[in-house]
Protein backbone atom coordinates (compact mmCIF):
# COMPACT_ATOMS: atom_id res chain seq x y z
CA UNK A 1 108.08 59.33 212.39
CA UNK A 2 105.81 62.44 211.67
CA UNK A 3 102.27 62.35 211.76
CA UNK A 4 102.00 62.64 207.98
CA UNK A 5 104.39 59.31 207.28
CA UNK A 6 102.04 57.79 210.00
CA UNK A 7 98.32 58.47 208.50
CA UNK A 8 99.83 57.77 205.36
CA UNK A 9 100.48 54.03 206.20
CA UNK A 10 97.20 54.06 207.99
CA UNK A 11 95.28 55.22 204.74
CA UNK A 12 96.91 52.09 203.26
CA UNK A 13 96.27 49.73 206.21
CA UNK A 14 92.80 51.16 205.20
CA UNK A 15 93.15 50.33 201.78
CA UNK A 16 94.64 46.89 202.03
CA UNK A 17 91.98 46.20 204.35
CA UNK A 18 88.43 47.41 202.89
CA UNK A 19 86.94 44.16 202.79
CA UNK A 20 86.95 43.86 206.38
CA UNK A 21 84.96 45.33 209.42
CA UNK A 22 87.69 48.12 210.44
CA UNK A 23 87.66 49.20 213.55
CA UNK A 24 89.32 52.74 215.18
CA UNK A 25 91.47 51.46 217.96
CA UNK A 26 92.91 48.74 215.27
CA UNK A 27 94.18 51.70 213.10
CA UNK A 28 95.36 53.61 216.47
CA UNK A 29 97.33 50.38 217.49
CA UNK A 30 98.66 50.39 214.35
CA UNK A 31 99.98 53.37 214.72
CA UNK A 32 101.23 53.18 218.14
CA UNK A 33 98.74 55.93 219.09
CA UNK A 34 95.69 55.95 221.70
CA UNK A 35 92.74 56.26 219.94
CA UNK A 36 91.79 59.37 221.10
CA UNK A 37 95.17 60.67 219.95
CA UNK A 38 95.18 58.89 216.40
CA UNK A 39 91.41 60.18 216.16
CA UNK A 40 92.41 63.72 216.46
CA UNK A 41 95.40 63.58 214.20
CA UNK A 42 93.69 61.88 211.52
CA UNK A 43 90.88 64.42 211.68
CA UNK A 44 93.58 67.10 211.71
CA UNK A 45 95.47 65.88 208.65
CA UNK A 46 92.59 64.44 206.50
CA UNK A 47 89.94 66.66 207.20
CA UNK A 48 87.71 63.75 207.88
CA UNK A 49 86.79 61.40 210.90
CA UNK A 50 88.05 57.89 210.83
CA UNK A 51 85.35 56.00 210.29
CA UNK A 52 83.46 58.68 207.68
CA UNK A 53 87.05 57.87 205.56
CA UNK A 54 86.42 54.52 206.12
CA UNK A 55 82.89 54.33 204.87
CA UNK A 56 83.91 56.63 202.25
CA UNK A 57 86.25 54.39 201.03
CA UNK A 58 84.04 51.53 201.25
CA UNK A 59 81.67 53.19 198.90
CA UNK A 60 84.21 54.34 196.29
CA UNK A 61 85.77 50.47 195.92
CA UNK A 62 81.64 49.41 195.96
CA UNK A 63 81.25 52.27 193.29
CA UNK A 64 83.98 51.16 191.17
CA UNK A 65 82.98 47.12 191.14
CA UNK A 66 79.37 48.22 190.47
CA UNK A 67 80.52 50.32 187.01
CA UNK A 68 81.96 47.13 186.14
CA UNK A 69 79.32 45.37 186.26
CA UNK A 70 79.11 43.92 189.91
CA UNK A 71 75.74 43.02 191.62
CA UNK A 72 74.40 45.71 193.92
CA UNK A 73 74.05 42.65 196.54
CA UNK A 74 77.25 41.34 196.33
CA UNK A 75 79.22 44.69 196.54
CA UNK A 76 77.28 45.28 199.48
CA UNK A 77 78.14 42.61 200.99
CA UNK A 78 81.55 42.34 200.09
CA UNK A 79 82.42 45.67 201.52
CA UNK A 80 80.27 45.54 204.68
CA UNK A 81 77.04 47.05 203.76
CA UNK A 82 74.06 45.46 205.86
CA UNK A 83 70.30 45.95 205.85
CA UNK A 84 69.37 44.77 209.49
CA UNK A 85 66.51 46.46 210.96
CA UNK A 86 65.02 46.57 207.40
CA UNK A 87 61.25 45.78 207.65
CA UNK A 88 58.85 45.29 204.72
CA UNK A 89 55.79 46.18 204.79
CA UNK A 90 52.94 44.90 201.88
């Protein structure tokens, strides 16, 4: 399979997957690549590291369900978006 079929079915793993907490050598198993390996192809072909695309995509789905009228809280957490090591201060 080329490389192109390959990160092609990994941007949909991505997809199909945005809810959860993705991690790198999930998408390289996936792929029947090491990680280092899948990390440098991916970089190669997309022009972005995995995990940037990842949070990219994250933010475009949390984007999209906030124009339609979504909570800011619940899009954040839906899609992974934490505020630990927040502190208020008053």
């Amino acid at each position: 399979m080329e490389y192109e079929a390959v990160i092609q079915t990994v941007l949909d793993e991505i997809d199909n997957r945005i809810t959860e907490n993705i991690r790198v050598f999930e998408l390289a198993r996936a792929a029947n690549y090491s990680a280092y390996h899948f990390c440098r192809v991916f970089t190669e072909l997309t022009g972005t590291p995995v995990l940037a695309y990842v949070t990219r995509r994250k933010l475009e789905y949390a984007l999209y369900d906030l124009s339609r009228g979504k909570r800011v809280i619940d899009a954040a957490a839906e899609y992974g978006f934490e505020t630990r090591g927040v502190h208020k201060s008053f």
